[in-house]
C-alpha atoms as a PDB file:
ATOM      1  CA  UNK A   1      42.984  28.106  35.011  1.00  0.00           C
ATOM      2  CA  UNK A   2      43.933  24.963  34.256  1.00  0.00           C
ATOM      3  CA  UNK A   3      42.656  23.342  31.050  1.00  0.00           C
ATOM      4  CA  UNK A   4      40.054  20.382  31.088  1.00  0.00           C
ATOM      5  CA  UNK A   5      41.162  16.480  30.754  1.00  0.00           C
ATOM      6  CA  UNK A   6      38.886  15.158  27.901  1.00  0.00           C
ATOM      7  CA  UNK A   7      37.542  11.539  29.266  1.00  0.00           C
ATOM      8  CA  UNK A   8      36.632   9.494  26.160  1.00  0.00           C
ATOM      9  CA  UNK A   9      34.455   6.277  26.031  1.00  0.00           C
ATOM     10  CA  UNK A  10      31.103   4.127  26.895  1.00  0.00           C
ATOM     11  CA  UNK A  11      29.103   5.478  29.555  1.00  0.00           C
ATOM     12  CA  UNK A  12      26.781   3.119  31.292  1.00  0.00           C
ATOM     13  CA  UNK A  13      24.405   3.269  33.752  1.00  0.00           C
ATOM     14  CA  UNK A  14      25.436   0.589  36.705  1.00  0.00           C
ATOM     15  CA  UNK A  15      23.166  -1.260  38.158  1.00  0.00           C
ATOM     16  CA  UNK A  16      25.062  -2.388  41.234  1.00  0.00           C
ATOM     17  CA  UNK A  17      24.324  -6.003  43.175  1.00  0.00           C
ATOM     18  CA  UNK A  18      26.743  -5.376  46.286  1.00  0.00           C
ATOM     19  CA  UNK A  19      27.846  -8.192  48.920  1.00  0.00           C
ATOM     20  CA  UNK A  20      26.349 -11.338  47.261  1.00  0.00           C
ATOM     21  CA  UNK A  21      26.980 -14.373  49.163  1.00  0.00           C
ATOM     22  CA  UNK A  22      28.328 -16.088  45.938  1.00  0.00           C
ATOM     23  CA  UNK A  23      28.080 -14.682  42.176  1.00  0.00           C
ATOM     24  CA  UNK A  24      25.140 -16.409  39.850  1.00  0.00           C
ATOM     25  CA  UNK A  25      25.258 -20.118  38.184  1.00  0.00           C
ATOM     26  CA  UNK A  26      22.916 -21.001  35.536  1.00  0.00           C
ATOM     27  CA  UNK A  27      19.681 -22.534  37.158  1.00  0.00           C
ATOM     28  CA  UNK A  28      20.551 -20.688  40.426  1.00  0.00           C
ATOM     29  CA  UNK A  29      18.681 -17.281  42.190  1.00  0.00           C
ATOM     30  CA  UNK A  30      21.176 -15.224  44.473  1.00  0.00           C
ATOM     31  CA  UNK A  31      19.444 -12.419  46.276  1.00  0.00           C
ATOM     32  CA  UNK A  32      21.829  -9.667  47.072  1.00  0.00           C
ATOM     33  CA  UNK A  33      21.875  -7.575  50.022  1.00  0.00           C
ATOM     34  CA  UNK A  34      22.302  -4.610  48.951  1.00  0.00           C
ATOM     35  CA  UNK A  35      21.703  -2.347  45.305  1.00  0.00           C
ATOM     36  CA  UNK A  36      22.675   1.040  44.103  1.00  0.00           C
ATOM     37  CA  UNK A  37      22.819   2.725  40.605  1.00  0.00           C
ATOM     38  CA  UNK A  38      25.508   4.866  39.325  1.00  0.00           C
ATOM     39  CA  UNK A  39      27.092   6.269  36.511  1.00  0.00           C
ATOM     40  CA  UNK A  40      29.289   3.978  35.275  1.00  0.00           C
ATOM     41  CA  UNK A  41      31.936   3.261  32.615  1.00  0.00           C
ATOM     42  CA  UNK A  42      35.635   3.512  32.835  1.00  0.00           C
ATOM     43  CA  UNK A  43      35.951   7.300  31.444  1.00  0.00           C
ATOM     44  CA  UNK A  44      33.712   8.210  33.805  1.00  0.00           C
ATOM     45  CA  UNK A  45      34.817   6.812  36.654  1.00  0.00           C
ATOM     46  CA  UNK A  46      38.267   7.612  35.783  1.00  0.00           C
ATOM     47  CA  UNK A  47      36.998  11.632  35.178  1.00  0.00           C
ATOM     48  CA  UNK A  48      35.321  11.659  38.467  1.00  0.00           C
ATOM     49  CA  UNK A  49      38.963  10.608  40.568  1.00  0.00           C
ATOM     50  CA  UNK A  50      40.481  13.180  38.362  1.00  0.00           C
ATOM     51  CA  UNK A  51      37.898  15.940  39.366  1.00  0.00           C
ATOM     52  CA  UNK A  52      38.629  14.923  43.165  1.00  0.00           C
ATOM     53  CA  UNK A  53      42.574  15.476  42.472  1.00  0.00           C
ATOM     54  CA  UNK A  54      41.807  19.118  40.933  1.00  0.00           C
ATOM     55  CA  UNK A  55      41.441  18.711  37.673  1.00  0.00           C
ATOM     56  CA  UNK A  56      38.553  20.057  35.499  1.00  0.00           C
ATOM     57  CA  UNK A  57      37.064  17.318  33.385  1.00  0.00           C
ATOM     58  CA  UNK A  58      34.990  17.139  30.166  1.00  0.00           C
ATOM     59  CA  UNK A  59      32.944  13.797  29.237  1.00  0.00           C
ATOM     60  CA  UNK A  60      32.968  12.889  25.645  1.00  0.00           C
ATOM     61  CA  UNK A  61      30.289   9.680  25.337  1.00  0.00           C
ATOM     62  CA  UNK A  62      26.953   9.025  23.878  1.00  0.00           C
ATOM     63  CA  UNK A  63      24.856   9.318  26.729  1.00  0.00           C
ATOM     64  CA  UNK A  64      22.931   6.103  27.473  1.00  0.00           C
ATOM     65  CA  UNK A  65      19.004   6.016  26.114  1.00  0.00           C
ATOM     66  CA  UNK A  66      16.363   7.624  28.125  1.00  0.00           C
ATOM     67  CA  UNK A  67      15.507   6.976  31.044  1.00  0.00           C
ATOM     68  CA  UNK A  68      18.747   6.124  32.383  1.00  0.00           C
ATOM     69  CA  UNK A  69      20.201   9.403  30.901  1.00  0.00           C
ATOM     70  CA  UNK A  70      18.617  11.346  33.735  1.00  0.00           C
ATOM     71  CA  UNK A  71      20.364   9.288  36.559  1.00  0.00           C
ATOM     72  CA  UNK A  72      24.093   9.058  34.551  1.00  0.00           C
ATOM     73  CA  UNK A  73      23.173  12.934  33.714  1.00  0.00           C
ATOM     74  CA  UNK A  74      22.750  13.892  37.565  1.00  0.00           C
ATOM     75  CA  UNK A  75      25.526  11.901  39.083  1.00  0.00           C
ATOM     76  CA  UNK A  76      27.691  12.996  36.413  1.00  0.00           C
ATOM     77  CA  UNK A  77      26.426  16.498  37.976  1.00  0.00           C
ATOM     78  CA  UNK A  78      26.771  15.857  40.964  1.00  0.00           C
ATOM     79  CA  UNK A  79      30.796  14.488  40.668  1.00  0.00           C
ATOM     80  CA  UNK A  80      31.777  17.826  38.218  1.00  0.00           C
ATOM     81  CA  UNK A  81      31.818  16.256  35.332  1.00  0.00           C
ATOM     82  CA  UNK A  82      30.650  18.625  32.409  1.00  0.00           C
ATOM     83  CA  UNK A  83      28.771  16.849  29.524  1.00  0.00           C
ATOM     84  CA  UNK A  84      28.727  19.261  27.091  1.00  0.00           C
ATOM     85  CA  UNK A  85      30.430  17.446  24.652  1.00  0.00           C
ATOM     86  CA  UNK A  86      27.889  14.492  25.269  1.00  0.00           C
ATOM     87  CA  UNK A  87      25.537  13.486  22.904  1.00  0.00           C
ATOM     88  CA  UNK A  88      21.394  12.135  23.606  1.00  0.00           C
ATOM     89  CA  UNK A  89      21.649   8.360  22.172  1.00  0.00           C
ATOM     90  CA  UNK A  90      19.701   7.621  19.079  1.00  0.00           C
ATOM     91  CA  UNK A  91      15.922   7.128  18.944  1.00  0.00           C
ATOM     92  CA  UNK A  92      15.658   3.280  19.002  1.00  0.00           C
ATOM     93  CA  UNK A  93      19.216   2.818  20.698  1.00  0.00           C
ATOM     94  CA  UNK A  94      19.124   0.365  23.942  1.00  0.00           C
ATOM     95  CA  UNK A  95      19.776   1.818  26.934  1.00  0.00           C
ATOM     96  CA  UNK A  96      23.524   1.196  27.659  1.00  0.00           C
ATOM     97  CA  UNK A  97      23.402  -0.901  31.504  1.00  0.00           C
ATOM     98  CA  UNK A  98      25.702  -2.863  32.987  1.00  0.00           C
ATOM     99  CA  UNK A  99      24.789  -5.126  35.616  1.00  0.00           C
ATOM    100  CA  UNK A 100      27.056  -5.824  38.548  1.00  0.00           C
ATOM    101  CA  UNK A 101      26.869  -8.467  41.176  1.00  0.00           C
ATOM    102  CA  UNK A 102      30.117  -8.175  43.573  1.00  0.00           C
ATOM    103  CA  UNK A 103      31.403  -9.546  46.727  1.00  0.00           C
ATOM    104  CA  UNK A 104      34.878  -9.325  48.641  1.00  0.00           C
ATOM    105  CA  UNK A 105      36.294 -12.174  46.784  1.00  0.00           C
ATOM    106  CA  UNK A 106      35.147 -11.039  42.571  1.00  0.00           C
ATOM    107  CA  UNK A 107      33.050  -9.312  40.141  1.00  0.00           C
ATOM    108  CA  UNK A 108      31.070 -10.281  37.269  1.00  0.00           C
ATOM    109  CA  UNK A 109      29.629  -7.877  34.680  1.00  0.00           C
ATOM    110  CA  UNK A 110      25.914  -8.347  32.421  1.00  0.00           C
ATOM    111  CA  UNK A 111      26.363  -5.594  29.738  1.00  0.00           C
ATOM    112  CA  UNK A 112      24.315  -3.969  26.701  1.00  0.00           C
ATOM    113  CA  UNK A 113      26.360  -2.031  24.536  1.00  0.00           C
ATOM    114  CA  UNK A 114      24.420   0.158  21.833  1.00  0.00           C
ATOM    115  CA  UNK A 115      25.307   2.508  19.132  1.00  0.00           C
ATOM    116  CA  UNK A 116      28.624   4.652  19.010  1.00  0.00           C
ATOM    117  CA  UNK A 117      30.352   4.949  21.863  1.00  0.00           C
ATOM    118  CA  UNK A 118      31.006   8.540  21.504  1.00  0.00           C
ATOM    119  CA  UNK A 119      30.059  11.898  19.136  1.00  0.00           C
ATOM    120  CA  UNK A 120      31.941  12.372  15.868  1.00  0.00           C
ATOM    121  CA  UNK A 121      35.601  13.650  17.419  1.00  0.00           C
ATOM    122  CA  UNK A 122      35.409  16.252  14.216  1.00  0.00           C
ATOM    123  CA  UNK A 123      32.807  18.587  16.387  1.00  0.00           C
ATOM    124  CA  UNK A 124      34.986  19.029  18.889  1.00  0.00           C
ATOM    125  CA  UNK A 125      37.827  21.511  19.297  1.00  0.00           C
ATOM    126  CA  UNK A 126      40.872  19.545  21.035  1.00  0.00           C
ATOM    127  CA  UNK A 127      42.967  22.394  21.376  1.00  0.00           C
ATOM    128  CA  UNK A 128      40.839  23.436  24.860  1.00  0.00           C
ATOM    129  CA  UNK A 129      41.697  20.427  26.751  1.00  0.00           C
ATOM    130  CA  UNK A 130      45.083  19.250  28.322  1.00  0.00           C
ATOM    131  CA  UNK A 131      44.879  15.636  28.113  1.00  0.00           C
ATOM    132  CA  UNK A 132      43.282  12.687  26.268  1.00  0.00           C
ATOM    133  CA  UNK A 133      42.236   9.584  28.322  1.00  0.00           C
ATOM    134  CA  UNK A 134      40.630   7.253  26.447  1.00  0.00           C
ATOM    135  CA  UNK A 135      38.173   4.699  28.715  1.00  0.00           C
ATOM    136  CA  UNK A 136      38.744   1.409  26.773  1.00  0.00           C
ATOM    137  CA  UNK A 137      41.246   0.450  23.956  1.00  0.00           C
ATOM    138  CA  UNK A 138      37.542  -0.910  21.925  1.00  0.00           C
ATOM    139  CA  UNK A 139      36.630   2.692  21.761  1.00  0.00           C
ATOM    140  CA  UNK A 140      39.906   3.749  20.283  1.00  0.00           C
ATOM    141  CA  UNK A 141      39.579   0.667  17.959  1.00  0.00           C
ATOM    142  CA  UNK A 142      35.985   2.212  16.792  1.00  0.00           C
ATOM    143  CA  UNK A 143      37.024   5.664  16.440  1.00  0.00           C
ATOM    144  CA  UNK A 144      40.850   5.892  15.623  1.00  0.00           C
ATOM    145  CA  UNK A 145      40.703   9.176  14.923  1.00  0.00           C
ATOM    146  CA  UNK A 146      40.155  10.287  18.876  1.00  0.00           C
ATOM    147  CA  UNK A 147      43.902   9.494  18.209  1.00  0.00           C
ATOM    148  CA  UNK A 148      44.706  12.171  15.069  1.00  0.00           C
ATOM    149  CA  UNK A 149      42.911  14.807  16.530  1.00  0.00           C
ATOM    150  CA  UNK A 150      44.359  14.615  19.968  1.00  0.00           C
ATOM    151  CA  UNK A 151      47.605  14.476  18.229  1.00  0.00           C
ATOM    152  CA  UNK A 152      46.793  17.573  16.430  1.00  0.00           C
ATOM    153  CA  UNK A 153      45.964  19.090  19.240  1.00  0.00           C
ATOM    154  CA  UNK A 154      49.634  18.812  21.149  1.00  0.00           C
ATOM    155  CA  UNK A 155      47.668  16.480  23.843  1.00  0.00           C
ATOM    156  CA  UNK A 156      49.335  13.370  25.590  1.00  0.00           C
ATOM    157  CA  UNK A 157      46.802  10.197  25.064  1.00  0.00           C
ATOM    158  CA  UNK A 158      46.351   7.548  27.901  1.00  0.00           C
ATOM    159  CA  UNK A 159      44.307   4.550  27.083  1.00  0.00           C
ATOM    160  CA  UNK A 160      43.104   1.677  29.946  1.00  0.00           C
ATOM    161  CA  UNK A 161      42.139  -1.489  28.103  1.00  0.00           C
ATOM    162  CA  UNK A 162      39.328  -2.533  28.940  1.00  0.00           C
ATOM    163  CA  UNK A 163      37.268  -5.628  29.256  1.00  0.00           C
ATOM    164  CA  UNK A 164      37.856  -7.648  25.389  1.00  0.00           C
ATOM    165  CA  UNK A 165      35.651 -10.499  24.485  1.00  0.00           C
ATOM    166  CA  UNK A 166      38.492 -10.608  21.425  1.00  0.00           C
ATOM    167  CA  UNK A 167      41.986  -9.710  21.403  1.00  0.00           C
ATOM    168  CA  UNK A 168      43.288  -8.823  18.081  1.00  0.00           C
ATOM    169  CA  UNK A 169      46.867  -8.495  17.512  1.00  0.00           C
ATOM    170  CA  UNK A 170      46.264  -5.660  15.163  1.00  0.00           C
ATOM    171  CA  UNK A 171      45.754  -3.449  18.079  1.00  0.00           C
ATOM    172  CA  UNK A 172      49.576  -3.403  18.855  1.00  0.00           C
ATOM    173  CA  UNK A 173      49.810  -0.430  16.524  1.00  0.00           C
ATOM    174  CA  UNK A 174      47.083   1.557  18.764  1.00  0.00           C
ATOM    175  CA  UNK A 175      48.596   0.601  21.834  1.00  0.00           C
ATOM    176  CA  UNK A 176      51.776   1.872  20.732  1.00  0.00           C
ATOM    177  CA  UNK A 177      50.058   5.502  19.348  1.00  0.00           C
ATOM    178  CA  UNK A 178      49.485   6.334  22.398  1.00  0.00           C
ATOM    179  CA  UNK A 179      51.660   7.897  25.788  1.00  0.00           C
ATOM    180  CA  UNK A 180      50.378   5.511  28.865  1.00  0.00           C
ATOM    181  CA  UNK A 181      49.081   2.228  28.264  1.00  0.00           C
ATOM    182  CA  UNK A 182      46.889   1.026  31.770  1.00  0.00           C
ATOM    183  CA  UNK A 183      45.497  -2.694  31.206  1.00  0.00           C
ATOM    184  CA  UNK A 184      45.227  -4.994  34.402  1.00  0.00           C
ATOM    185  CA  UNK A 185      47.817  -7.718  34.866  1.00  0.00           C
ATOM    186  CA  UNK A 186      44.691 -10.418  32.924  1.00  0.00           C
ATOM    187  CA  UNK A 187      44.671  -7.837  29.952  1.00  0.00           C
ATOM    188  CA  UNK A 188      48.090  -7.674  30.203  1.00  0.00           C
ATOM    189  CA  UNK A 189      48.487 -11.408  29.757  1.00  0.00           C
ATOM    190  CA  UNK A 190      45.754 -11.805  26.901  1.00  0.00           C
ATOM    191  CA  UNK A 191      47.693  -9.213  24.761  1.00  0.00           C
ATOM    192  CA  UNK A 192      51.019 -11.282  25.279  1.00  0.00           C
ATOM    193  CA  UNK A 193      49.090 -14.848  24.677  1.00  0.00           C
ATOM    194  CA  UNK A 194      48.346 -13.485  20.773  1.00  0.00           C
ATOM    195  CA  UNK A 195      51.554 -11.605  20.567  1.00  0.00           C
ATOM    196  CA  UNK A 196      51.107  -7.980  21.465  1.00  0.00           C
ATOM    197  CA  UNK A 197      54.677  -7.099  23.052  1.00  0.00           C
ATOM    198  CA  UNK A 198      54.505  -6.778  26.963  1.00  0.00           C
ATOM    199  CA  UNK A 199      56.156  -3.175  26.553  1.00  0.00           C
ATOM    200  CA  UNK A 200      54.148  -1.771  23.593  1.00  0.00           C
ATOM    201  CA  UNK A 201      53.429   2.030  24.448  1.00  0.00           C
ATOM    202  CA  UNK A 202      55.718   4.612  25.349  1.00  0.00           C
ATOM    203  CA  UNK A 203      54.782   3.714  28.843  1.00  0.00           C
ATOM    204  CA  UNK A 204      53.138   0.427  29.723  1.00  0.00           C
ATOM    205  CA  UNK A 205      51.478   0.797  33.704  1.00  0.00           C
ATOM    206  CA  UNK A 206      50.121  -2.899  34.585  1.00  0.00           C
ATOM    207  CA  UNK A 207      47.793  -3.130  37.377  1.00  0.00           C
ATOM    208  CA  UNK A 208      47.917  -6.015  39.687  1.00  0.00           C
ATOM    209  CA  UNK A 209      45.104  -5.296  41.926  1.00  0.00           C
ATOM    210  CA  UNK A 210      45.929  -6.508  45.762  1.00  0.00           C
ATOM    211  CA  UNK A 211      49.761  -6.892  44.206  1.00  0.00           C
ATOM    212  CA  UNK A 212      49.839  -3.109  43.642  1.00  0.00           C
ATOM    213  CA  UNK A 213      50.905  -2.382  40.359  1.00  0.00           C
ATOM    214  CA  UNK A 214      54.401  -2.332  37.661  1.00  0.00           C
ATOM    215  CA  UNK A 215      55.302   0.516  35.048  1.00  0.00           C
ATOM    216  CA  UNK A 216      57.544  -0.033  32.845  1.00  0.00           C
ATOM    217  CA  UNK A 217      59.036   2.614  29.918  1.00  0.00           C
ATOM    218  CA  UNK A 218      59.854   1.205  25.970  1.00  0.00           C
ATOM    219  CA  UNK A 219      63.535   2.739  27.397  1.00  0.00           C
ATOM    220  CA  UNK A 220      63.975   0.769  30.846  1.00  0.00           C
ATOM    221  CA  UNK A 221      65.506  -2.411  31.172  1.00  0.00           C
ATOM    222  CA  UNK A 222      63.431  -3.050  34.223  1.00  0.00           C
ATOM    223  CA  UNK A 223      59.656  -2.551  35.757  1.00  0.00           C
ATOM    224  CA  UNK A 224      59.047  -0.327  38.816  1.00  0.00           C
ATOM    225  CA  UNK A 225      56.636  -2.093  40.874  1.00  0.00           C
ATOM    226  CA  UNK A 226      54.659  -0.619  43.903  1.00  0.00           C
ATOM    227  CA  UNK A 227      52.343  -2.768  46.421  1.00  0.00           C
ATOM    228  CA  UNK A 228      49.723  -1.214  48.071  1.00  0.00           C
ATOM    229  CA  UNK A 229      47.999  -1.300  51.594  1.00  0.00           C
ATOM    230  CA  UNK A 230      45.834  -4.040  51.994  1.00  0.00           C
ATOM    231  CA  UNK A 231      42.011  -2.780  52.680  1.00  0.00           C
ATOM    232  CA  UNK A 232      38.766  -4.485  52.722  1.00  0.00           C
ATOM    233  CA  UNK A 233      36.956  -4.605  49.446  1.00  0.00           C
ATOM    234  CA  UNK A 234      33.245  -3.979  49.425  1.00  0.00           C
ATOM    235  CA  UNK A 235      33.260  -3.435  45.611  1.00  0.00           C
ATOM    236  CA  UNK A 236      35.957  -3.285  43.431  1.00  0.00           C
ATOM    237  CA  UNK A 237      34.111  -1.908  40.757  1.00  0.00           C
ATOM    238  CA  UNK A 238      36.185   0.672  39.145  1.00  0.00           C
ATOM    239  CA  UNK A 239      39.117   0.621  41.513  1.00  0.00           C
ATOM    240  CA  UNK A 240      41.453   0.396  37.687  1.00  0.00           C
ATOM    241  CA  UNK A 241      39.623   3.276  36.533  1.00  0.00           C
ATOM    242  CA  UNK A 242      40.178   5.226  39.858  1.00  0.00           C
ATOM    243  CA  UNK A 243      43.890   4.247  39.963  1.00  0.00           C
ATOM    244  CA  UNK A 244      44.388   5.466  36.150  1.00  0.00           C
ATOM    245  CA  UNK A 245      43.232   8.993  37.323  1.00  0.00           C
ATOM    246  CA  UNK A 246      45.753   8.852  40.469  1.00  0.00           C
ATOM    247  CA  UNK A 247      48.649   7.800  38.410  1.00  0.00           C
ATOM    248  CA  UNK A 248      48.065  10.291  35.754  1.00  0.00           C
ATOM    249  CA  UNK A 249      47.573  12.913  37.694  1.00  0.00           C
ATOM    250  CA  UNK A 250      50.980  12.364  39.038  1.00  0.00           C
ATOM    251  CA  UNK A 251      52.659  12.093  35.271  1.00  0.00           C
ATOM    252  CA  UNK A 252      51.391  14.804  33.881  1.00  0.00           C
ATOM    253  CA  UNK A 253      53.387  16.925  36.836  1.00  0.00           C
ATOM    254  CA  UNK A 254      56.236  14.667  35.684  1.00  0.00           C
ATOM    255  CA  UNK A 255      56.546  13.188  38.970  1.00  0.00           C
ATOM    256  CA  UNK A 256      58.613  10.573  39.009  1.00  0.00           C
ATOM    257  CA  UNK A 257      57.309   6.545  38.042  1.00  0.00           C
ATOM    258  CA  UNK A 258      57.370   5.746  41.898  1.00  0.00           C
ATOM    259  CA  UNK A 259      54.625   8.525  42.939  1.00  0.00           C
ATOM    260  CA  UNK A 260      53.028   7.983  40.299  1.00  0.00           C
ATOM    261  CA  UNK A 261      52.267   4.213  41.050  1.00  0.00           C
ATOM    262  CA  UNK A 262      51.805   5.668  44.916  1.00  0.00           C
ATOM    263  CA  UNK A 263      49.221   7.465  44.318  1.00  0.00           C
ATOM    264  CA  UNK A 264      47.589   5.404  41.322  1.00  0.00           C
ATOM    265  CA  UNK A 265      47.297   2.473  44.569  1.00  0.00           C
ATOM    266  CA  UNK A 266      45.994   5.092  47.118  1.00  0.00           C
ATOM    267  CA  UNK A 267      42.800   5.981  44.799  1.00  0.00           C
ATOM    268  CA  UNK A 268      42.732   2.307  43.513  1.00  0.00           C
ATOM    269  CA  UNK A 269      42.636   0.998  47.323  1.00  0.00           C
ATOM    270  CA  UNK A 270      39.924   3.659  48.332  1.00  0.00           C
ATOM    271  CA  UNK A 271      37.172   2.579  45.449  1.00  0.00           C
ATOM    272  CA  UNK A 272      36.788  -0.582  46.463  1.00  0.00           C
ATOM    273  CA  UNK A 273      35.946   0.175  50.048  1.00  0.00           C
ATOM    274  CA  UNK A 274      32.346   1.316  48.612  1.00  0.00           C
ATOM    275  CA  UNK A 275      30.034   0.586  46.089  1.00  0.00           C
ATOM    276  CA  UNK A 276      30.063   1.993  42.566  1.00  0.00           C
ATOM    277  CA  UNK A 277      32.964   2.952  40.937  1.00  0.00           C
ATOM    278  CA  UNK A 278      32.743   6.341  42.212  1.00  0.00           C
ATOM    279  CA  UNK A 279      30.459   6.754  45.034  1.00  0.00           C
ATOM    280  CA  UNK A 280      33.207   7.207  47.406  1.00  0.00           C
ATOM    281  CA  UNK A 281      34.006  10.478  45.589  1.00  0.00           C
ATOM    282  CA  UNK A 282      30.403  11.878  45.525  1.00  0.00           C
ATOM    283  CA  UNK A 283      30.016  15.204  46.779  1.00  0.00           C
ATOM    284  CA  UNK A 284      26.951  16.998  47.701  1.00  0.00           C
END
């Protein structure tokens, strides 16, 4: 049996505004067609894909408050995910939402953030998972040591990047901790603007959303790029997250960097043809 991928980072609950006719402006009402609430967060939605490609999956977050623990809690349930190694948020912690409003042509995010993103690493034993993929590089700038104890462990770390209000370029040394670095062609370009090298990790994967995506090794002299089939997006909500699960779960058979960007663009092209990050994968 194989051994569980530990997904590490903020878990929301998504509150999902889908097919506005334009996105909000101060002093302006948009009504939205259509709503749905999901889990949300990138370790999530990155732990559901990998649960749909075969591979079991633990959640390591701080739940958010009550009562939107119930609804993360079920879909979480209801996608495979264990939470055993979750933790109930504190008593007088907001609840952790993110709004979205989406349409074909963008996104825009309304988030509350509260308390720790996840448990003290220290009560849990690394040496029962396979993998470390951490959701956002602000969680592994909270709690660095995700990083020792994974190491520890003999795990390979992936880390996406995440949305940054602030770029430090004191995170170059994190960045280049871990195995697979997966920010989006903007993050890319923010790190380089304060002087993060573009090649920092081991392995540097750059997603380029319509464009496909580029990986590129601290060894290679070149990027391998891969474009992807052109779909129509309902909500592209998590479609980075979803490809970070595809890719990986193509490296970590040591496939070679070409299938790995293949099938990182197949699950990335599939999430945004429904709302919620990972409502095309819901079973039952």
């Amino acid at each position: 049996m194989k051994k569980p991928i530990m997904c590490a980072g903020r878990l929301y609950c998504d509150l999902v505004f889908a097919n506005t006719p334009r996105l909000p402006t101060a002093g302006t009402e948009v009504f939205a067609p259509k709503l749905s609430l999901h889990a949300g967060g990138g370790a999530f939605i990155t732990g559901a894909t990998f649960v749909a490609l075969g591979h079991p999956v633990r959640q390591f977050s701080t739940l958010p408050a009550a009562p939107f623990d119930a609804t993360v809690l079920a879909d979480m349930n209801a996608h495979g995910i264990a939470a055993t190694d979750c933790k109930r948020a504190a008593i007088g912690t907001d609840p952790q939402i993110t709004v979205v409003m989406a349409n074909a042509e963008d996104r825009a995010f309304l988030t509350r953030a509260d308390g720790p993103a996840t448990p003290d690493p220290a009560v849990v034993d690394f040496t029962g998972f396979s993998h470390l993929h951490i959701g956002e590089l602000s969680t592994l700038r909270e709690t660095p040591s995700l990083l020792d104890h994974a190491r520890a462990a003999g795990l390979t770390v992936s880390l996406d990047c995440g949305w940054q209000d602030v770029f430090d370029a004191d995170v170059a040394a994190l960045i280049a901790a871990v195995d697979v670095f997966l920010p989006s062609e903007s993050e890319a370009a923010a790190l380089v603007a304060i002087g993060v090298p573009e090649v920092c990790a081991p392995l540097t994967v750059v997603k380029c959303g319509k464009n496909g995506a580029r990986a590129r090794a601290l060894t290679d002299s070149a990027w391998t790029h891969s474009t992807t089939a052109q779909v129509e997006v309902i909500d592209a909500t998590g479609a980075g997250d979803s490809f970070n699960a595809g890719f990986l779960a193509c490296w970590l058979e040591q496939a070679p960097l070409s299938e790995c960007l293949a099938k990182g663009n197949a699950c990335g092209s599939a999430a945004v043809q429904s709302l919620g990050g990972a409502s095309y994968l819901k079973r039952g």
